[in-house]
PDB file of N, CA and C in Angstrom:
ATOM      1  N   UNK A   1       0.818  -1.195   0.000  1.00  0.00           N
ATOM      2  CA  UNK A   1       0.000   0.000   0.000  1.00  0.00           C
ATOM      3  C   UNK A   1       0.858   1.253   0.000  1.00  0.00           C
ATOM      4  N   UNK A   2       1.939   1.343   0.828  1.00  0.00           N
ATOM      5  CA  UNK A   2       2.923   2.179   1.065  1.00  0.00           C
ATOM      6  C   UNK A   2       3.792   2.198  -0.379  1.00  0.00           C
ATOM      7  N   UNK A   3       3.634   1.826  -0.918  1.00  0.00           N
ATOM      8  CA  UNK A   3       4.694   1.740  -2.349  1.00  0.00           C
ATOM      9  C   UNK A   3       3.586   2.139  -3.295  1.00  0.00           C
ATOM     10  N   UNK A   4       2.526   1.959  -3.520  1.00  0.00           N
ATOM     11  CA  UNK A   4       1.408   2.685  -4.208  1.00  0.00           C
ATOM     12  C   UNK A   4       1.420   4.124  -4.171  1.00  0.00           C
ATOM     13  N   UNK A   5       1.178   4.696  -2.961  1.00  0.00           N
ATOM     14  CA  UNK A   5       0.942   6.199  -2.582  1.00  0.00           C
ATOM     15  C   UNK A   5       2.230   6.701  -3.187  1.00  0.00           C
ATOM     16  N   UNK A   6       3.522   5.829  -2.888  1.00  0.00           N
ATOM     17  CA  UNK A   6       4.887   6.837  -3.293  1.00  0.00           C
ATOM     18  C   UNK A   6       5.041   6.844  -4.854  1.00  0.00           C
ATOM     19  N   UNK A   7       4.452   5.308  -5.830  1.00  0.00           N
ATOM     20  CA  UNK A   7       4.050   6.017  -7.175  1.00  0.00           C
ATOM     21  C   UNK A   7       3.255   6.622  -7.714  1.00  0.00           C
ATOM     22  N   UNK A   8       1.709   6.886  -6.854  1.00  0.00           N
ATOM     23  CA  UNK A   8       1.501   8.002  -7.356  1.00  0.00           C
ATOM     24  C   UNK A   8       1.962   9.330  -7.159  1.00  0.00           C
ATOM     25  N   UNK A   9       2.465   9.578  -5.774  1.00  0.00           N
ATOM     26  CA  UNK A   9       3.116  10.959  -5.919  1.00  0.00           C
ATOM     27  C   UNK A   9       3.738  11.058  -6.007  1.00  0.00           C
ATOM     28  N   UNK A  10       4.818  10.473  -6.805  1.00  0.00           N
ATOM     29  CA  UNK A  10       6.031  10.304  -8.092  1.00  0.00           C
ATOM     30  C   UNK A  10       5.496  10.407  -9.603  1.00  0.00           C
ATOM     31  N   UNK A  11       4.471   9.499  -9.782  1.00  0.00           N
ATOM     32  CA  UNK A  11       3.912  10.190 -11.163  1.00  0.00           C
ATOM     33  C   UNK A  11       3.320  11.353 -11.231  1.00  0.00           C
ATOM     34  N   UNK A  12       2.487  12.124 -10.090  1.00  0.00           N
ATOM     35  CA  UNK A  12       1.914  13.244 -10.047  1.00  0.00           C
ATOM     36  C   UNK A  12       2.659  14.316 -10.195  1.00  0.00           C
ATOM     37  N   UNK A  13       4.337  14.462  -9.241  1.00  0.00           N
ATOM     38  CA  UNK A  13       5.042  15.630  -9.411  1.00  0.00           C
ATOM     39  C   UNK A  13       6.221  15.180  -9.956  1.00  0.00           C
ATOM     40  N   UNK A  14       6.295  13.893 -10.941  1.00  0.00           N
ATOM     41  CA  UNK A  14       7.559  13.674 -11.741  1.00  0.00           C
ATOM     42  C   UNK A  14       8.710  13.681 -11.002  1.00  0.00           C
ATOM     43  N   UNK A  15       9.121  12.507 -11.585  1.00  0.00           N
ATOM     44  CA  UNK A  15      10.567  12.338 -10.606  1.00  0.00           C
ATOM     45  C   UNK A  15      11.437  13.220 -10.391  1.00  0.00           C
ATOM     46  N   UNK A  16      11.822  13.955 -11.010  1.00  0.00           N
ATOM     47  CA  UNK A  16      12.732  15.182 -10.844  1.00  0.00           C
ATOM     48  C   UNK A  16      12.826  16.186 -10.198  1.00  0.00           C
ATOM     49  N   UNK A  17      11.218  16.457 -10.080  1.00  0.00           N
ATOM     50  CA  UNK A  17      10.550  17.856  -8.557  1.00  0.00           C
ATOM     51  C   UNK A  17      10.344  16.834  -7.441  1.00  0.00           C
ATOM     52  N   UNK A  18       9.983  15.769  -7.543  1.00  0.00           N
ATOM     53  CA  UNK A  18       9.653  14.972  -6.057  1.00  0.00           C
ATOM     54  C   UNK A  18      11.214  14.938  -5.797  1.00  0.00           C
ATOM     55  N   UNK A  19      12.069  14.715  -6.170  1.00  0.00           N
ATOM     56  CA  UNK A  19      13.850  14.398  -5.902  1.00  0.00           C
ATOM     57  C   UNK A  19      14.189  15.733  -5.237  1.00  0.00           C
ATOM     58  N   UNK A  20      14.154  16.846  -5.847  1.00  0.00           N
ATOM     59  CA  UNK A  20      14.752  18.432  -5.377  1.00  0.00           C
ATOM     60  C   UNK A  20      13.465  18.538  -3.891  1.00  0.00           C
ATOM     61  N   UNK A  21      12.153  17.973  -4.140  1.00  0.00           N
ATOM     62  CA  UNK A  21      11.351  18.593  -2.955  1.00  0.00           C
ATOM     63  C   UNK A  21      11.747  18.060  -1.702  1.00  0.00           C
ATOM     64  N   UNK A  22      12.580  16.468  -2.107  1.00  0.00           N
ATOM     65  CA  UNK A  22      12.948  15.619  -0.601  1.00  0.00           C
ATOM     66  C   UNK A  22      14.233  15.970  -0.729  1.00  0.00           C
ATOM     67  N   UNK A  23      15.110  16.973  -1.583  1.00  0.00           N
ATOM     68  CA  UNK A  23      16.429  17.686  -1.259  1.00  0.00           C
ATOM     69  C   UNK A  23      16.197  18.650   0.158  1.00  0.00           C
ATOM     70  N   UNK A  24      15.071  19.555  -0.332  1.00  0.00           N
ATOM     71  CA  UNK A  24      15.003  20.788   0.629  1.00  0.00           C
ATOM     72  C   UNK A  24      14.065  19.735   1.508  1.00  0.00           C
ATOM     73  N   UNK A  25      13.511  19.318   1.217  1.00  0.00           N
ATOM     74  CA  UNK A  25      12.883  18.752   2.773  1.00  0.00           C
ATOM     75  C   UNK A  25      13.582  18.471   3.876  1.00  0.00           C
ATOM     76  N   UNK A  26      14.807  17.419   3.822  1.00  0.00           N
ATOM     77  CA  UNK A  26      15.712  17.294   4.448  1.00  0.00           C
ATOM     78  C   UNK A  26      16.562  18.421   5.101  1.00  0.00           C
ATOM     79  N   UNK A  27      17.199  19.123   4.330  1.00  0.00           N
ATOM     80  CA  UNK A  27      17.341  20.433   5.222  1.00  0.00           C
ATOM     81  C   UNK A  27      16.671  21.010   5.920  1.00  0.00           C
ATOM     82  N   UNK A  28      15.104  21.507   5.750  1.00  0.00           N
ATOM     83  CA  UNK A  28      13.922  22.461   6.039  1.00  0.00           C
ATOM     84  C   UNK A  28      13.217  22.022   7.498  1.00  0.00           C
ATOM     85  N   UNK A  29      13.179  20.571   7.099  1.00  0.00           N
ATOM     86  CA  UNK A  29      12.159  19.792   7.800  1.00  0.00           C
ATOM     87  C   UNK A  29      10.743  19.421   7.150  1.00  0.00           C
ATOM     88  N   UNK A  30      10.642  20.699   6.397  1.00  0.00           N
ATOM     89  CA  UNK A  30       9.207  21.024   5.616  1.00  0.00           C
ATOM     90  C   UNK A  30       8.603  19.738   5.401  1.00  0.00           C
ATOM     91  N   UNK A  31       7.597  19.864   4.638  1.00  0.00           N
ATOM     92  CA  UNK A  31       6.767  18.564   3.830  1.00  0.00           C
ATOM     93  C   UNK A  31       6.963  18.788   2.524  1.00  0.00           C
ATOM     94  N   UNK A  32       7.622  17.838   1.791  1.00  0.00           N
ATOM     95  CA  UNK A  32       8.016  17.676   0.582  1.00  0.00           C
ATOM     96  C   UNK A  32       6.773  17.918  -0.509  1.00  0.00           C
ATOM     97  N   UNK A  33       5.707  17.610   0.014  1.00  0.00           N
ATOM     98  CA  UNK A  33       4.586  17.627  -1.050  1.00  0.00           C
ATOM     99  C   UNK A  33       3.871  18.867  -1.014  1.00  0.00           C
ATOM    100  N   UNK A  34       4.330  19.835   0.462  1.00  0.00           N
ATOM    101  CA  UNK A  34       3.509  20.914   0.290  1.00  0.00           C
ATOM    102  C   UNK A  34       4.640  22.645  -0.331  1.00  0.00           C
ATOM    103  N   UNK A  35       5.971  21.439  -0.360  1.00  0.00           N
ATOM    104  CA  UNK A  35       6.755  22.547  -1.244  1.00  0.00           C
ATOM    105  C   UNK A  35       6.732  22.415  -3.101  1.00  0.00           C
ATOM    106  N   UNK A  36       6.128  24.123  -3.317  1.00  0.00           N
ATOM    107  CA  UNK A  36       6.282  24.602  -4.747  1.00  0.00           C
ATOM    108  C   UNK A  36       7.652  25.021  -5.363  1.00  0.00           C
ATOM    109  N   UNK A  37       8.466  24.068  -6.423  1.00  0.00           N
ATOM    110  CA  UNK A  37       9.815  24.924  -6.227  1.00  0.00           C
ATOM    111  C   UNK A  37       9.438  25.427  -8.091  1.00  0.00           C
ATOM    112  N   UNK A  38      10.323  26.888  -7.565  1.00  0.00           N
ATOM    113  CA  UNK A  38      10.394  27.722  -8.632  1.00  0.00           C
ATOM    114  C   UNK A  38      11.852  27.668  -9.169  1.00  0.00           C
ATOM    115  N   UNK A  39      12.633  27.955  -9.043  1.00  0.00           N
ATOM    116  CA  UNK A  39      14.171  27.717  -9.306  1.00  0.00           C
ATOM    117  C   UNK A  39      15.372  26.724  -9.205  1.00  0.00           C
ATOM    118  N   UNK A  40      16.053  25.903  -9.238  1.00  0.00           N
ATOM    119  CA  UNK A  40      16.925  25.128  -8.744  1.00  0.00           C
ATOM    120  C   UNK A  40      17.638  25.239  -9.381  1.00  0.00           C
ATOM    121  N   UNK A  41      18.987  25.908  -8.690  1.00  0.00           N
ATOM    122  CA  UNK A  41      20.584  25.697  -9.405  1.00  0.00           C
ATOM    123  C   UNK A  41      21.983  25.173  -9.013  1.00  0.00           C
ATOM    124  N   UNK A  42      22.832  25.402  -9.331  1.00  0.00           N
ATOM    125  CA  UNK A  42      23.853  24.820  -8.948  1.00  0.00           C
ATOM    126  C   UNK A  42      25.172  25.993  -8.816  1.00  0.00           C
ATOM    127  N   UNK A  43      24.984  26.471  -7.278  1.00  0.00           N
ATOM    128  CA  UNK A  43      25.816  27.918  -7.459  1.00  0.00           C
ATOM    129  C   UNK A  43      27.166  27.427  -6.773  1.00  0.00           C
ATOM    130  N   UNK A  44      27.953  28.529  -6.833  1.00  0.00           N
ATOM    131  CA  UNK A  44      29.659  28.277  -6.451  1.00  0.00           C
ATOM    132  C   UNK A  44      30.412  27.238  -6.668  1.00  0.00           C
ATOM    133  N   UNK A  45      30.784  27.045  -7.921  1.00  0.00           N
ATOM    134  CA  UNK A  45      30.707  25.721  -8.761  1.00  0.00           C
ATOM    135  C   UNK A  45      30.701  24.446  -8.055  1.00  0.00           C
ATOM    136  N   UNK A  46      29.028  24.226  -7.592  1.00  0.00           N
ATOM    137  CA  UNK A  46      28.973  22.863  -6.578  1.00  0.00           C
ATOM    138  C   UNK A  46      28.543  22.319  -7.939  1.00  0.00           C
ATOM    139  N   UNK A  47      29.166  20.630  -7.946  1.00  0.00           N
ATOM    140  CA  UNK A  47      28.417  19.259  -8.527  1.00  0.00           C
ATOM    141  C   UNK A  47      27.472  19.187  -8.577  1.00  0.00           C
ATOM    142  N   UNK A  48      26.560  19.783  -7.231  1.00  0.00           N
ATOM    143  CA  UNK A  48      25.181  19.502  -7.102  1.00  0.00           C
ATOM    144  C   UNK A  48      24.252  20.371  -6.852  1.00  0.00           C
ATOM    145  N   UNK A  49      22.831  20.069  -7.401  1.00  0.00           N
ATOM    146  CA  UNK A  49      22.164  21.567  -7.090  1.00  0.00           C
ATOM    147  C   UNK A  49      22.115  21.966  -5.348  1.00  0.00           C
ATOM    148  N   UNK A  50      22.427  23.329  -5.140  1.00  0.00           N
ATOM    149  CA  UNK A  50      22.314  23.788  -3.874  1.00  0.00           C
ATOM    150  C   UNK A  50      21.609  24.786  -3.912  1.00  0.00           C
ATOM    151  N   UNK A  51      21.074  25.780  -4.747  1.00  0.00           N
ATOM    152  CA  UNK A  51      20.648  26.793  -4.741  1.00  0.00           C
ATOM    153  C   UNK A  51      18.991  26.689  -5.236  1.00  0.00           C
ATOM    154  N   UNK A  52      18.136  26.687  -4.399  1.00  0.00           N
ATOM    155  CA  UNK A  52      16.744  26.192  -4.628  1.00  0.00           C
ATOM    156  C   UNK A  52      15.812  28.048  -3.930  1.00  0.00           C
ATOM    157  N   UNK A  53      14.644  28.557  -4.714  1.00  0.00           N
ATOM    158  CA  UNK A  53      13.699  29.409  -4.973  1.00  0.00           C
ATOM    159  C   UNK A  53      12.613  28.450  -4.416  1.00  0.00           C
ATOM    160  N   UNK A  54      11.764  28.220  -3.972  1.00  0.00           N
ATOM    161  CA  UNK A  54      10.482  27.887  -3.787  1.00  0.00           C
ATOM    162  C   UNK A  54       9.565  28.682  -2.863  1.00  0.00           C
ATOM    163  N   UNK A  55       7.839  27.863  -2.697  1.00  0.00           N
ATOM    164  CA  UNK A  55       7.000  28.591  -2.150  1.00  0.00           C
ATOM    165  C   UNK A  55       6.439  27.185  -0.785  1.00  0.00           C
ATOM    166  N   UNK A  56       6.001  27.863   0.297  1.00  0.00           N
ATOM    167  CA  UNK A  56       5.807  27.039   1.317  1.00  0.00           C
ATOM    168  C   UNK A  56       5.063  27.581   1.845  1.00  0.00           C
ATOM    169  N   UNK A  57       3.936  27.143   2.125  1.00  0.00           N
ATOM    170  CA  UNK A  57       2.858  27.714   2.821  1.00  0.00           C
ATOM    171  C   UNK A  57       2.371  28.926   2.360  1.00  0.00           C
ATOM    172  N   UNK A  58       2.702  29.613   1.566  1.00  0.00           N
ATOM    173  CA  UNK A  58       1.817  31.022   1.225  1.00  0.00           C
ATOM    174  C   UNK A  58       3.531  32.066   1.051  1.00  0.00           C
ATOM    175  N   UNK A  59       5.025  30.937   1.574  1.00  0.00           N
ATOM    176  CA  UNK A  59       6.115  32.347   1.353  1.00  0.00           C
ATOM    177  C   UNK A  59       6.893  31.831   0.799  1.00  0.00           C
ATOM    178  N   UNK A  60       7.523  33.208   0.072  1.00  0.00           N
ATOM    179  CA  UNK A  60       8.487  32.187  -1.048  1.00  0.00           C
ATOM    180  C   UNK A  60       9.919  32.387   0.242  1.00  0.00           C
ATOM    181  N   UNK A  61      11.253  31.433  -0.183  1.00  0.00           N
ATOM    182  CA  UNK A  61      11.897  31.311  -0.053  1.00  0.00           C
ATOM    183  C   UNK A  61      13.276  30.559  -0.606  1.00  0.00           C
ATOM    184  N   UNK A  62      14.243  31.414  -0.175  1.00  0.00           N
ATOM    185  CA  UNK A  62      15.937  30.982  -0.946  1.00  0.00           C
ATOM    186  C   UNK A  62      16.349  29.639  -0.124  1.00  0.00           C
ATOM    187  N   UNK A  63      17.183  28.889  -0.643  1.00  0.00           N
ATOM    188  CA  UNK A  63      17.977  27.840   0.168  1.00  0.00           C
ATOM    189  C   UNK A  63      18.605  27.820  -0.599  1.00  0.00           C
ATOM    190  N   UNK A  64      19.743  28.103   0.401  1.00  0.00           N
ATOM    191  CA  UNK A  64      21.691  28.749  -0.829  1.00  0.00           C
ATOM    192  C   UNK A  64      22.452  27.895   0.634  1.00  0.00           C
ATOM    193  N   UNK A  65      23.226  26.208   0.039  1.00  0.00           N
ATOM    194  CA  UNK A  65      23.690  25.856   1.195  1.00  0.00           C
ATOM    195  C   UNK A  65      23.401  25.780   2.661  1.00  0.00           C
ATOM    196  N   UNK A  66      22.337  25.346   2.636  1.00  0.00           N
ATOM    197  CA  UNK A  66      22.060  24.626   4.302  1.00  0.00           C
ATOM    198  C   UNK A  66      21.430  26.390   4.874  1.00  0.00           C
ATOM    199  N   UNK A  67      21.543  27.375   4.230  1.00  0.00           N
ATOM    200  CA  UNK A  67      21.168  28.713   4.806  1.00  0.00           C
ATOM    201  C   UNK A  67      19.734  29.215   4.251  1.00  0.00           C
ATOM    202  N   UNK A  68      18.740  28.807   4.687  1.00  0.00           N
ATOM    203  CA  UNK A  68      17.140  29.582   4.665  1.00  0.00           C
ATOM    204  C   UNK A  68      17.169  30.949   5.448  1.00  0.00           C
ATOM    205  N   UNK A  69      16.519  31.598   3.779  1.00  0.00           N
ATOM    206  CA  UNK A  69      16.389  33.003   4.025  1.00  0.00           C
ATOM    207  C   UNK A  69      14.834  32.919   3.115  1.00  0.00           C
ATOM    208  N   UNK A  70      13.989  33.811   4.116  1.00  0.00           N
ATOM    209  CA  UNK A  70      12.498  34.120   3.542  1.00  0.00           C
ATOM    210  C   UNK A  70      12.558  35.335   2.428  1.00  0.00           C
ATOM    211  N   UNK A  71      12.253  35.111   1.438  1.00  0.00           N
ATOM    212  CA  UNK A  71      12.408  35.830   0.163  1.00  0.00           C
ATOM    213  C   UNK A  71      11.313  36.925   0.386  1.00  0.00           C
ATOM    214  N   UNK A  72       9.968  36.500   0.489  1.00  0.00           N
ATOM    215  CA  UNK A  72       8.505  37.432   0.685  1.00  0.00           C
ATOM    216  C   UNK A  72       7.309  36.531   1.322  1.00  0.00           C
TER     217      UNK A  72
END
């Protein structure tokens, strides 16, 4: 049953936004399904994306390396 729910909300937000949403989740704490991400990059020549834009609850916000800052 538990492996059902995780393909549908893998087919619903595509593997690639469900992957970056349980990136910042892990840092945040947040809930992966109730984060909107708008941006994701890869700043100060990291390998990997670190630099994530999204919306959470009604505010947007930066995550630049482990550092949350509320955008608006």
């Amino acid at each position: 049953m538990i492996s059902r729910l995780i393909y549908l909300y893998h087919k619903k937000n595509r593997y690639l936004q469900s992957y970056i949403q349980d990136l910042i989740a892990d840092k945040t704490n947040f809930e992966p399904h109730k984060i909107k991400l708008e941006i994701s990059s890869k700043e100060n020549n990291s390998h990997e994306f670190n630099n994530f834009i999204f919306s959470y609850n009604g505010l947007r916000y930066e995550l630049l390396d482990e550092e949350l800052k509320i955008i608006s």
